[in-house]
N, C-alpha and C. Protein backbone atom coordinates (compact mmCIF):
# COMPACT_ATOMS: atom_id res chain seq x y z
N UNK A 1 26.09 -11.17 22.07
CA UNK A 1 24.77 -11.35 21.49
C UNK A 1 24.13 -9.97 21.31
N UNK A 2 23.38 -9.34 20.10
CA UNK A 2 23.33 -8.58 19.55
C UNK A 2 21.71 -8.58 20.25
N UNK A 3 21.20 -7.28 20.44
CA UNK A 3 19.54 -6.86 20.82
C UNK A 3 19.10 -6.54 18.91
N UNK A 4 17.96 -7.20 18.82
CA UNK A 4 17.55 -7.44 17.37
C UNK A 4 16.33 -5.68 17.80
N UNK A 5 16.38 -4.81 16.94
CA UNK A 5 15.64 -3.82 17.69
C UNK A 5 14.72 -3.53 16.22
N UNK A 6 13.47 -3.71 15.88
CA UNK A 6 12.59 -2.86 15.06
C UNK A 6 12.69 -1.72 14.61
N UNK A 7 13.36 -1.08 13.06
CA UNK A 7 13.82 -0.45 12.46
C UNK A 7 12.73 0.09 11.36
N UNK A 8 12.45 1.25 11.05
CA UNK A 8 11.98 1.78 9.75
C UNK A 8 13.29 2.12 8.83
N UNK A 9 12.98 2.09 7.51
CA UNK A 9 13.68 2.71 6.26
C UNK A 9 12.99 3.16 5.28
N UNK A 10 12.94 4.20 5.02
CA UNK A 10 12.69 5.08 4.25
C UNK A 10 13.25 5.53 2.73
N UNK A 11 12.40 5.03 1.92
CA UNK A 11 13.01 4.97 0.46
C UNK A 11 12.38 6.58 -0.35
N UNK A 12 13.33 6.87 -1.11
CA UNK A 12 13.09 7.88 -1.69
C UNK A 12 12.62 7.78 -2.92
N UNK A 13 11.44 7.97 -3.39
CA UNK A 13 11.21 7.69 -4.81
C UNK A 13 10.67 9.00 -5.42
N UNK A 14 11.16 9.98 -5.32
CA UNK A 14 10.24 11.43 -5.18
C UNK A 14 9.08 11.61 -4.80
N UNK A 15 8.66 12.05 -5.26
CA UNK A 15 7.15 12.45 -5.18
C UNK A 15 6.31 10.75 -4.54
N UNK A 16 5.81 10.94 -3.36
CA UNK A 16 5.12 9.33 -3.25
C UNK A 16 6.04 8.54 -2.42
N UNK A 17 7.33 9.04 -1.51
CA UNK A 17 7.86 8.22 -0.82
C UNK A 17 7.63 7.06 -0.02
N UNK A 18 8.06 6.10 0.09
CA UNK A 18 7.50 4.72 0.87
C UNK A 18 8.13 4.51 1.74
N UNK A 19 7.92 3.73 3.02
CA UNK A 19 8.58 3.04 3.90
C UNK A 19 8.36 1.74 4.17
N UNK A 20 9.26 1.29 5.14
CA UNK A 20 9.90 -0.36 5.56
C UNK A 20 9.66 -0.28 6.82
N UNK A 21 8.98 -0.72 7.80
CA UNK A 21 8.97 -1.26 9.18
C UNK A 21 9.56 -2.22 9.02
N UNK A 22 10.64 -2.83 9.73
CA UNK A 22 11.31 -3.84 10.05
C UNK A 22 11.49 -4.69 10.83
N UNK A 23 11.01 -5.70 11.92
CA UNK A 23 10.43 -6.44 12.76
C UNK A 23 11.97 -7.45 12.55
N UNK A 24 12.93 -7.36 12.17
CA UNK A 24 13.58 -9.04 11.94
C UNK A 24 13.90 -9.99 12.67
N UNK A 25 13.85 -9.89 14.16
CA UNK A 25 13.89 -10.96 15.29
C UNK A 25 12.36 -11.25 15.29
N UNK A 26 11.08 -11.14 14.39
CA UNK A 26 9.82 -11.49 14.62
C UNK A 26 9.59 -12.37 12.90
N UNK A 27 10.78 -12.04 12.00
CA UNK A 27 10.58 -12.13 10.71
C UNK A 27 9.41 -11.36 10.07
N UNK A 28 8.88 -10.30 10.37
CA UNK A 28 7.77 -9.72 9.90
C UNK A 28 8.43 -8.21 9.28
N UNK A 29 7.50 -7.64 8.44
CA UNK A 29 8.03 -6.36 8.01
C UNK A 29 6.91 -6.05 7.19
N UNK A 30 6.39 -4.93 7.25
CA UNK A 30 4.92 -3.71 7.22
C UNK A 30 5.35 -2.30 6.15
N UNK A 31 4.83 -2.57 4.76
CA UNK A 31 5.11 -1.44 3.75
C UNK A 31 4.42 -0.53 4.30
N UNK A 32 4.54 0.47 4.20
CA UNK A 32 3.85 1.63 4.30
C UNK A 32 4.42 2.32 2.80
N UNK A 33 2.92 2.24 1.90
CA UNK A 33 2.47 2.99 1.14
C UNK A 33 3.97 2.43 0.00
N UNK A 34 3.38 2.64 -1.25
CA UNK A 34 4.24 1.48 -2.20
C UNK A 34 4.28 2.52 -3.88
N UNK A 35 4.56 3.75 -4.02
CA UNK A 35 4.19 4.70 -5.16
C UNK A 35 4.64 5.67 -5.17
N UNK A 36 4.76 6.57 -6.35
CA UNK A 36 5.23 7.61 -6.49
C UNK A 36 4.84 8.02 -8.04
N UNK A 37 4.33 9.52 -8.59
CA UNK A 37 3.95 10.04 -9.12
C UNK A 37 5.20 9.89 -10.64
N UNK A 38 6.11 9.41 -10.18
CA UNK A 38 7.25 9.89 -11.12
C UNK A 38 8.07 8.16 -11.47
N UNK A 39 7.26 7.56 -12.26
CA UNK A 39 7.84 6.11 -12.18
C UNK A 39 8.99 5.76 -13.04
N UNK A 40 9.08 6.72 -13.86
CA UNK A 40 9.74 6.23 -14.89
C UNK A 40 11.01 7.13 -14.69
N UNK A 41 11.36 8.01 -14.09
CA UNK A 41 12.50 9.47 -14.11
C UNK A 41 13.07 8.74 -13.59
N UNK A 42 14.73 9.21 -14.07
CA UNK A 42 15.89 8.71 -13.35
C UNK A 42 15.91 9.56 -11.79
N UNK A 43 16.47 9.14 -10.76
CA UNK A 43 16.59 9.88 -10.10
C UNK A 43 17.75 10.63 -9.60
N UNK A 44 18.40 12.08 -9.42
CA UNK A 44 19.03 12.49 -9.59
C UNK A 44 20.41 11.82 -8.12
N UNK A 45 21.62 11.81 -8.90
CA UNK A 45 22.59 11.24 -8.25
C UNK A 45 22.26 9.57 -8.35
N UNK A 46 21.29 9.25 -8.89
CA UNK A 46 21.18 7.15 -9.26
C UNK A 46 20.83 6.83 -10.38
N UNK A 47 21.50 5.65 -10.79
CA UNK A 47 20.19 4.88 -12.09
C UNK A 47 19.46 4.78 -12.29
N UNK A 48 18.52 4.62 -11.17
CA UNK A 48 17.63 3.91 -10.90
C UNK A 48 16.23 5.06 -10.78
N UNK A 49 15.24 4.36 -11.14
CA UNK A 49 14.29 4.76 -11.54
C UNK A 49 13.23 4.63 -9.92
N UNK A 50 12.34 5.31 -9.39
CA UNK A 50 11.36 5.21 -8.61
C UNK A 50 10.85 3.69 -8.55
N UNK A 51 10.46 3.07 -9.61
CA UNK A 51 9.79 1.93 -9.92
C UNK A 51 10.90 0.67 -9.91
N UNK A 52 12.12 1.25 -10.55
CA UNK A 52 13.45 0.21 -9.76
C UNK A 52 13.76 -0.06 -8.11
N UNK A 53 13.48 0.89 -7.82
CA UNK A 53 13.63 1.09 -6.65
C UNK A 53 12.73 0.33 -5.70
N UNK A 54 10.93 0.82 -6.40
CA UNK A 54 10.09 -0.10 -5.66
C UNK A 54 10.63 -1.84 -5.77
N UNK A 55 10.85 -2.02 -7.55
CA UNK A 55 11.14 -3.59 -7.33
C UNK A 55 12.26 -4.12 -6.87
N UNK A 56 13.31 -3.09 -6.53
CA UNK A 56 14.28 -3.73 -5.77
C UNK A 56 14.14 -4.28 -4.12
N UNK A 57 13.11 -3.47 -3.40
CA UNK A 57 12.65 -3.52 -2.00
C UNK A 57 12.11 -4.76 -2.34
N UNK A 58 10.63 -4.82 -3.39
CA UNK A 58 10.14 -6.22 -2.81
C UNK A 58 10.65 -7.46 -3.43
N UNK A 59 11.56 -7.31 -3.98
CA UNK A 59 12.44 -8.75 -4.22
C UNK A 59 13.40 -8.46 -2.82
N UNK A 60 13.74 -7.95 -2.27
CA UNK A 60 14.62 -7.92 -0.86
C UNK A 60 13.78 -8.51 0.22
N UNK A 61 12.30 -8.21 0.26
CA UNK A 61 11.33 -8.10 1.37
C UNK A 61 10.63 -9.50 0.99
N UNK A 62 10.42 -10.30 -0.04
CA UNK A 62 10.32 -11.66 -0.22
C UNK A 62 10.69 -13.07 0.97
N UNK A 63 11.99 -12.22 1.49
CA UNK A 63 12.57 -13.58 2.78
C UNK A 63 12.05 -13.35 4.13
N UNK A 64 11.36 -12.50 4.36
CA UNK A 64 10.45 -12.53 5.22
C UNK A 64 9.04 -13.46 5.28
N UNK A 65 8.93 -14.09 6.85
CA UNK A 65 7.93 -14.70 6.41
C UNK A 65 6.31 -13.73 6.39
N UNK A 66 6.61 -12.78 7.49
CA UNK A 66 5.29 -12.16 7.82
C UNK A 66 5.50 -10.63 7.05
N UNK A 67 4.36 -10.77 6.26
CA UNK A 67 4.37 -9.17 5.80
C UNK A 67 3.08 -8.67 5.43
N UNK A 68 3.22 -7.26 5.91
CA UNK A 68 2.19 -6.81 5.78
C UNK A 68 1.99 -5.19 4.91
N UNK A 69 0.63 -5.02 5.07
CA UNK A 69 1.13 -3.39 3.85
C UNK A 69 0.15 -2.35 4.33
N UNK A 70 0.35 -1.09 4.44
CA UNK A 70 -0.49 -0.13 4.62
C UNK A 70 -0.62 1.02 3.77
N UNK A 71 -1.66 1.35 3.04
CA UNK A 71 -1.95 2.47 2.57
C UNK A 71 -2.56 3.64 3.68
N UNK A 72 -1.66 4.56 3.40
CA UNK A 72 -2.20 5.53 4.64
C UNK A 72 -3.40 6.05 3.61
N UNK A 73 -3.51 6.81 2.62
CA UNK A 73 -4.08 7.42 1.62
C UNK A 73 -4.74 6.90 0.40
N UNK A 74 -5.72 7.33 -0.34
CA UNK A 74 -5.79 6.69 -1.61
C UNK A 74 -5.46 7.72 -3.02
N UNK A 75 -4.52 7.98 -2.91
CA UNK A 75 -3.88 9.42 -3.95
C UNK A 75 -3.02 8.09 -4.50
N UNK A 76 -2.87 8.30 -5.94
CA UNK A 76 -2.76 6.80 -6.91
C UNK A 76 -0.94 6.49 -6.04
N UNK A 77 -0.43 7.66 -6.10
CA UNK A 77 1.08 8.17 -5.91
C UNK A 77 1.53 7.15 -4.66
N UNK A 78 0.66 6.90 -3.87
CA UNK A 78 0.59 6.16 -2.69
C UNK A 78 0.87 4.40 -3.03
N UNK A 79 0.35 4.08 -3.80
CA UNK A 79 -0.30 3.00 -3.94
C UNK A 79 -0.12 2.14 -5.38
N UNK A 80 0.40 3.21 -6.50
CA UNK A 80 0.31 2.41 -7.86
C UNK A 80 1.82 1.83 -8.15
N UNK A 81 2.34 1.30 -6.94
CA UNK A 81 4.05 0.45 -7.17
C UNK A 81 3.76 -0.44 -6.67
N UNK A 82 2.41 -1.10 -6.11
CA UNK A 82 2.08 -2.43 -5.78
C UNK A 82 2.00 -3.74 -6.58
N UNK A 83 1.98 -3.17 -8.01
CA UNK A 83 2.37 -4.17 -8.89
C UNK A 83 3.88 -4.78 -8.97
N UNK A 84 4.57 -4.04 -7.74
CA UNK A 84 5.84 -5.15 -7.43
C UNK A 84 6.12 -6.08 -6.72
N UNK A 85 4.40 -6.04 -5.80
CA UNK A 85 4.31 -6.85 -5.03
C UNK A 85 3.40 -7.76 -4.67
N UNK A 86 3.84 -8.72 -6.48
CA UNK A 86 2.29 -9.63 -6.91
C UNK A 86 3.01 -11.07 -6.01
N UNK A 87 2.51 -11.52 -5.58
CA UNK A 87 2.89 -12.90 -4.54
C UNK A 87 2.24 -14.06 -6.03
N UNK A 88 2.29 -14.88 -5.43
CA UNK A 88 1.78 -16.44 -6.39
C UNK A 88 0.40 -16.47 -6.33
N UNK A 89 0.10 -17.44 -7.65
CA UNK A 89 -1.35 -17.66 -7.96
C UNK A 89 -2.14 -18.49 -6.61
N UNK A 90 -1.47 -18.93 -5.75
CA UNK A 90 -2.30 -19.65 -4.55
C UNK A 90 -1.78 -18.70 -2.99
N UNK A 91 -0.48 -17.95 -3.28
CA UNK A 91 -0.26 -16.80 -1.83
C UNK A 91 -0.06 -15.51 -2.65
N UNK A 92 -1.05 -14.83 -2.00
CA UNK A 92 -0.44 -13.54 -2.13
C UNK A 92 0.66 -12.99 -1.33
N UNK A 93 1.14 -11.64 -2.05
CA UNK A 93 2.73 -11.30 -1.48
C UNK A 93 2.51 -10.75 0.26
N UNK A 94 1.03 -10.00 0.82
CA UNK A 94 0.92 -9.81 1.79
C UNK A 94 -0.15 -10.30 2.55
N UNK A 95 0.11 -11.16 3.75
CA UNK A 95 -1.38 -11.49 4.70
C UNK A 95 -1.84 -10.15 4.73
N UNK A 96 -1.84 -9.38 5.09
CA UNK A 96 -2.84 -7.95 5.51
C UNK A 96 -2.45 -6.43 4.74
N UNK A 97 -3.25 -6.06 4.25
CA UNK A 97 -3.38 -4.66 3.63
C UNK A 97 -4.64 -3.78 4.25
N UNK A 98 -3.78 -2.95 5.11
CA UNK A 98 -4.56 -2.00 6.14
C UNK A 98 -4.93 -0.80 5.17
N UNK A 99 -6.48 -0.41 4.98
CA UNK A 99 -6.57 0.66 4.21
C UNK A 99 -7.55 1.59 5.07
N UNK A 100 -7.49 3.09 4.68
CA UNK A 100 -8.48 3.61 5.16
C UNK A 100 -10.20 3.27 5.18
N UNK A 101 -10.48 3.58 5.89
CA UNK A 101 -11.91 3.20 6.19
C UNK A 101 -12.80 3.96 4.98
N UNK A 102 -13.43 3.33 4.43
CA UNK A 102 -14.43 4.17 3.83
C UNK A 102 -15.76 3.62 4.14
N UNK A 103 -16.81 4.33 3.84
CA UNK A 103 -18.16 4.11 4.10
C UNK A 103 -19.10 4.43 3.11
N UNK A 104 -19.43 3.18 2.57
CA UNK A 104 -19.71 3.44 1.03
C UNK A 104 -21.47 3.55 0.90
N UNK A 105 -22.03 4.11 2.38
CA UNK A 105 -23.37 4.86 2.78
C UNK A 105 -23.09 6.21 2.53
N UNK A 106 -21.71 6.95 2.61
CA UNK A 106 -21.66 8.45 2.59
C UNK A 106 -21.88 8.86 1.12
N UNK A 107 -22.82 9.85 1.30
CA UNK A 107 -23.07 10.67 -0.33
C UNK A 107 -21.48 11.16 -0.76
N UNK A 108 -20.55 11.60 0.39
CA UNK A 108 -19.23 12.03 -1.02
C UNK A 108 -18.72 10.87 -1.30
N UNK A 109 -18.63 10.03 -0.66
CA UNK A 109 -17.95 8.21 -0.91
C UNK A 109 -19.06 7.75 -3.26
N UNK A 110 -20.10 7.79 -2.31
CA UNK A 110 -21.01 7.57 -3.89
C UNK A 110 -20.32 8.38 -4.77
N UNK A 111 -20.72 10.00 -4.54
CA UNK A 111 -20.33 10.94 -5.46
C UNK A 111 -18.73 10.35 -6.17
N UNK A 112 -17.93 10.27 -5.28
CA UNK A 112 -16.19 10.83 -5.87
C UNK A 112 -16.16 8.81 -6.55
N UNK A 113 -16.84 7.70 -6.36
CA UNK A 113 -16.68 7.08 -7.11
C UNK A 113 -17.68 6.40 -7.92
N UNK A 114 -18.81 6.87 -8.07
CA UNK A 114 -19.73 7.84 -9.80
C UNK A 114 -18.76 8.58 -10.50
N UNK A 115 -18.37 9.66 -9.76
CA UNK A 115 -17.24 10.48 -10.75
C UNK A 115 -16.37 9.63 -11.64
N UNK A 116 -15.31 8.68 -10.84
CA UNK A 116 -14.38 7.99 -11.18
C UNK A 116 -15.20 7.19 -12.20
N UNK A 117 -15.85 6.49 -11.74
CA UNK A 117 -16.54 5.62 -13.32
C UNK A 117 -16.94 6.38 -14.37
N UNK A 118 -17.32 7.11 -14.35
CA UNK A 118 -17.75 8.48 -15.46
C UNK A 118 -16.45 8.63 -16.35
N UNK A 119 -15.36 8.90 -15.49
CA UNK A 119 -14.57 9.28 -15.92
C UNK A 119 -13.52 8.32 -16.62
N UNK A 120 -13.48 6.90 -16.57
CA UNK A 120 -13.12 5.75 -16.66
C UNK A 120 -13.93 5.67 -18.19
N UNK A 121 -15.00 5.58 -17.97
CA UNK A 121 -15.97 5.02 -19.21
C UNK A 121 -15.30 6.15 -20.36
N UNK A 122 -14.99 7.63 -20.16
CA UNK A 122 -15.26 8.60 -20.80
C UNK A 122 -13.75 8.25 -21.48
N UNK A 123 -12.76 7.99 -20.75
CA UNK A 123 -11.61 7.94 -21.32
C UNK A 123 -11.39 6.43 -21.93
N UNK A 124 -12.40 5.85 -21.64
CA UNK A 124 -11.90 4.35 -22.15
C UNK A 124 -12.57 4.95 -24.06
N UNK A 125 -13.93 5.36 -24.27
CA UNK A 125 -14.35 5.73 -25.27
C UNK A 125 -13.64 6.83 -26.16
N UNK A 126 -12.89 7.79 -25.40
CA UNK A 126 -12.41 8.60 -25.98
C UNK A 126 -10.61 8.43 -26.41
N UNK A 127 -10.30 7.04 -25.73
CA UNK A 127 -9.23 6.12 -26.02
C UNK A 127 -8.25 7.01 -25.03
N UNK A 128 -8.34 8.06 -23.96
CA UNK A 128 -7.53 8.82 -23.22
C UNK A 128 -7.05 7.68 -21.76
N UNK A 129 -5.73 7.82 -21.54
CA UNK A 129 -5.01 6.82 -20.61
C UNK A 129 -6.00 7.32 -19.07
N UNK A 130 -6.56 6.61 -18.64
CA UNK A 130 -7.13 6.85 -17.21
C UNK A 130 -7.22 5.75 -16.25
N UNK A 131 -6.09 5.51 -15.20
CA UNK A 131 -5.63 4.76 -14.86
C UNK A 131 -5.80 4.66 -13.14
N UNK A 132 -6.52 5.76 -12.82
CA UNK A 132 -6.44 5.67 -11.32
C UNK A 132 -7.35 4.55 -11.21
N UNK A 133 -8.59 4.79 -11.67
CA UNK A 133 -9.80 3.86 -11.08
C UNK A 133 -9.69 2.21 -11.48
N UNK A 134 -8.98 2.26 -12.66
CA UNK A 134 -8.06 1.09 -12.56
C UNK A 134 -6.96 0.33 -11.90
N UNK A 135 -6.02 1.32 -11.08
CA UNK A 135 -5.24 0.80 -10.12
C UNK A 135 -6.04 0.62 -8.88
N UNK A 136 -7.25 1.76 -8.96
CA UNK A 136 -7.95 1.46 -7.39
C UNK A 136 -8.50 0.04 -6.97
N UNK A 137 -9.04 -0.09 -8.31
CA UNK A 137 -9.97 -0.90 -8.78
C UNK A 137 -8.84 -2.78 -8.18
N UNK A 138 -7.70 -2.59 -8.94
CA UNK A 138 -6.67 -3.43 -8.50
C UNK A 138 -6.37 -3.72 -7.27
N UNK A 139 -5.86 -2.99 -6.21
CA UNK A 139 -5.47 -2.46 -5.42
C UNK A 139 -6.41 -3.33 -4.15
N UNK A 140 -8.51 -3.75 -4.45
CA UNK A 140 -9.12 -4.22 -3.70
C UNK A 140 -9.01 -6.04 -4.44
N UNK A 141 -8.06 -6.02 -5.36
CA UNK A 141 -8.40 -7.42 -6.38
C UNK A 141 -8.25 -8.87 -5.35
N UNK A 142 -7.18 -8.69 -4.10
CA UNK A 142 -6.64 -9.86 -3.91
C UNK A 142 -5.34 -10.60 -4.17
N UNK A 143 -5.18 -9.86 -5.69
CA UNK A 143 -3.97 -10.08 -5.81
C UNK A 143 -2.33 -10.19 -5.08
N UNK A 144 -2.40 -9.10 -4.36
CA UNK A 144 -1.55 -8.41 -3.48
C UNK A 144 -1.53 -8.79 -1.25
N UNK A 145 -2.88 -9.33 -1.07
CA UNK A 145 -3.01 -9.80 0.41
C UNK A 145 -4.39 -10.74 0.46
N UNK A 146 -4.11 -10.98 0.91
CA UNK A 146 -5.14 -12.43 1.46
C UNK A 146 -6.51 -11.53 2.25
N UNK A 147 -6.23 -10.69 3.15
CA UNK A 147 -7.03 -9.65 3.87
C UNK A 147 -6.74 -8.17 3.64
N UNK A 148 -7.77 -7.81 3.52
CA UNK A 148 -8.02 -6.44 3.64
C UNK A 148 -8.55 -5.70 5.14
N UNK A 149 -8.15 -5.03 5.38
CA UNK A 149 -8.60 -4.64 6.97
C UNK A 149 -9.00 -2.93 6.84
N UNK A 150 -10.01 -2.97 7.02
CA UNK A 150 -10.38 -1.25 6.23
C UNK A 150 -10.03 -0.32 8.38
N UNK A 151 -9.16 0.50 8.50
CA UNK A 151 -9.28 1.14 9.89
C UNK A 151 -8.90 2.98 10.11
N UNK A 152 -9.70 2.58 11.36
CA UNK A 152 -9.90 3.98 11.60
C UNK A 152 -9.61 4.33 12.95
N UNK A 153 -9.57 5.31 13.43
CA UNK A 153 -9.29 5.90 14.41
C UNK A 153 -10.41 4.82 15.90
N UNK A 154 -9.15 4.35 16.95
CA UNK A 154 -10.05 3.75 17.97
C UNK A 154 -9.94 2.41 17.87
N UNK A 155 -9.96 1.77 16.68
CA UNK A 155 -9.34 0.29 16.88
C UNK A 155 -8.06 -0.25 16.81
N UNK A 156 -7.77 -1.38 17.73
CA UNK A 156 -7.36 -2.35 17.81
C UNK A 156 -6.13 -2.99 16.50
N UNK A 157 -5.76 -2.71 16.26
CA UNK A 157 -4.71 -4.08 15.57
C UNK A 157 -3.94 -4.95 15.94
N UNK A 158 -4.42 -6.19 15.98
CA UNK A 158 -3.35 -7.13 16.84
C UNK A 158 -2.50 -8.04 15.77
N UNK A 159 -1.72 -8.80 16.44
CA UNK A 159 -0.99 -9.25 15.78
C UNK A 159 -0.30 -8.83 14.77
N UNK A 160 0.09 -7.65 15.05
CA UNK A 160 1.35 -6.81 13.98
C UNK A 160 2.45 -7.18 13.67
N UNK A 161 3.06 -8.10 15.05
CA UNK A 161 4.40 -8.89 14.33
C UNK A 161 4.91 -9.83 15.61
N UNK A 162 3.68 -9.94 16.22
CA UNK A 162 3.65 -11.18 17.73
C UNK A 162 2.26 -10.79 17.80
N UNK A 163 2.49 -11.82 18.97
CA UNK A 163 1.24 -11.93 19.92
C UNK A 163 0.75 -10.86 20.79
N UNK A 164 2.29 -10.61 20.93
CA UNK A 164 2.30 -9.48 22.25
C UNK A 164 2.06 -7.95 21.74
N UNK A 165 2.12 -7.61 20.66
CA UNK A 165 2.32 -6.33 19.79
C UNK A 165 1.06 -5.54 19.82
N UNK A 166 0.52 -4.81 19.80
CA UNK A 166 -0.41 -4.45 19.12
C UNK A 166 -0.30 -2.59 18.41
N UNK A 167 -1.11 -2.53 17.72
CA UNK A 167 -1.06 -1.02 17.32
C UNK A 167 -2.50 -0.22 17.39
N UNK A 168 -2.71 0.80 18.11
CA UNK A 168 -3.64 1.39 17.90
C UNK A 168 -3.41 2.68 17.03
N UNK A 169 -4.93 2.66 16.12
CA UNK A 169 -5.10 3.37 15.27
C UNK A 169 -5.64 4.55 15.75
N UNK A 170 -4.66 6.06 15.32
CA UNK A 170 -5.40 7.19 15.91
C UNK A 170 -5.79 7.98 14.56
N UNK A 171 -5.69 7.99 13.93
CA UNK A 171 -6.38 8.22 12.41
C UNK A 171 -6.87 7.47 11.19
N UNK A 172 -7.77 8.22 10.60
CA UNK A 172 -8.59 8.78 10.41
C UNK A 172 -9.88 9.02 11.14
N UNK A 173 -10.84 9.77 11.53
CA UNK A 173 -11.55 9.38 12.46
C UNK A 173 -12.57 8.85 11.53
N UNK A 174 -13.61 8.23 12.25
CA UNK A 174 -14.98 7.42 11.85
C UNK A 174 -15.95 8.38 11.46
N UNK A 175 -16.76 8.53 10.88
CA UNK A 175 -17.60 9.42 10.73
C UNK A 175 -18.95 8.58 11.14
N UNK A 176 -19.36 9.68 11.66
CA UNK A 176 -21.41 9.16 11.61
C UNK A 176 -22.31 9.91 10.82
């Protein structure tokens, strides 16, 4: 009888690498970060494209029952291969998507997304492709997890892949 032991894997997609926590004696398994800057390039020594690559993981990561996703960052590179991981019109593909904390009282929080709409409106009128604030924009839709869990440095995460599990968060810190 084999010890079932919790495994990461690490996919290479250049620029924007992602990972796999692997839980499989719990059936659970935790993306970390789902993107890469370079979606469309072959990658050197494969066929396969960054964005093949993402949709090959989450058609693999489908037979799991528990899954979950974390954006460490919000740099698009992080985050804009989540469109491989649209679940059904009544489940989404993940119960929980852990994102950084923001605090949308802080003047640079206002500032940097004023900017982004500015910059959204400017390219939608000027017909120029501007796509971050649109994936960001996605990214909070629902589409993708049932919960959103915004964390920061000091709390708690339970239920990561049992009862018994937990993870504490030592970054980012909180601001006051």
């Amino acid at each position: 009888m084999g010890i079932n032991v919790p495994y990461m894997e690490i996919y290479n997609v250049k620029h924007g690498d992602f990972g796999v926590y692997y839980d499989t004696e719990r059936d659970y398994v935790c993306v970390i970060d789902c993107g890469t800057s370079q979606p469309n390039d072959l990658l050197k020594l494969s066929l396969m494209t960054p964005k093949d690559i993402i949709a090959s993981v989450a058609r693999n990561l489908r037979k799991f029952n528990k899954r979950d996703i974390l954006i460490t960052h919000f740099h698009e590179d992080h985050y804009n291969g989540i469109k491989a991981f649209r679940g059904t019109r009544s489940k989404p593909f993940f119960k929980n998507m852990f994102i950084p904390y923001i605090d949308p009282k802080r003047d640079y929080t206002k500032t940097i997304l004023l900017a982004m709409e500015y910059l959204y409106a400017f390219s939608t009128f000027f017909k120029v492709p501007f796509t971050v604030l649109k994936n960001f924009k996605e990214l909070f839709s629902r589409k993708y997890s049932e919960d959103i869990i915004p964390v920061h440095r000091g709390i708690i995460l339970h239920d990561i892949s049992s009862e018994r599990k937990k993870a504490k968060v030592l970054w980012p810190p909180i601001f006051k």
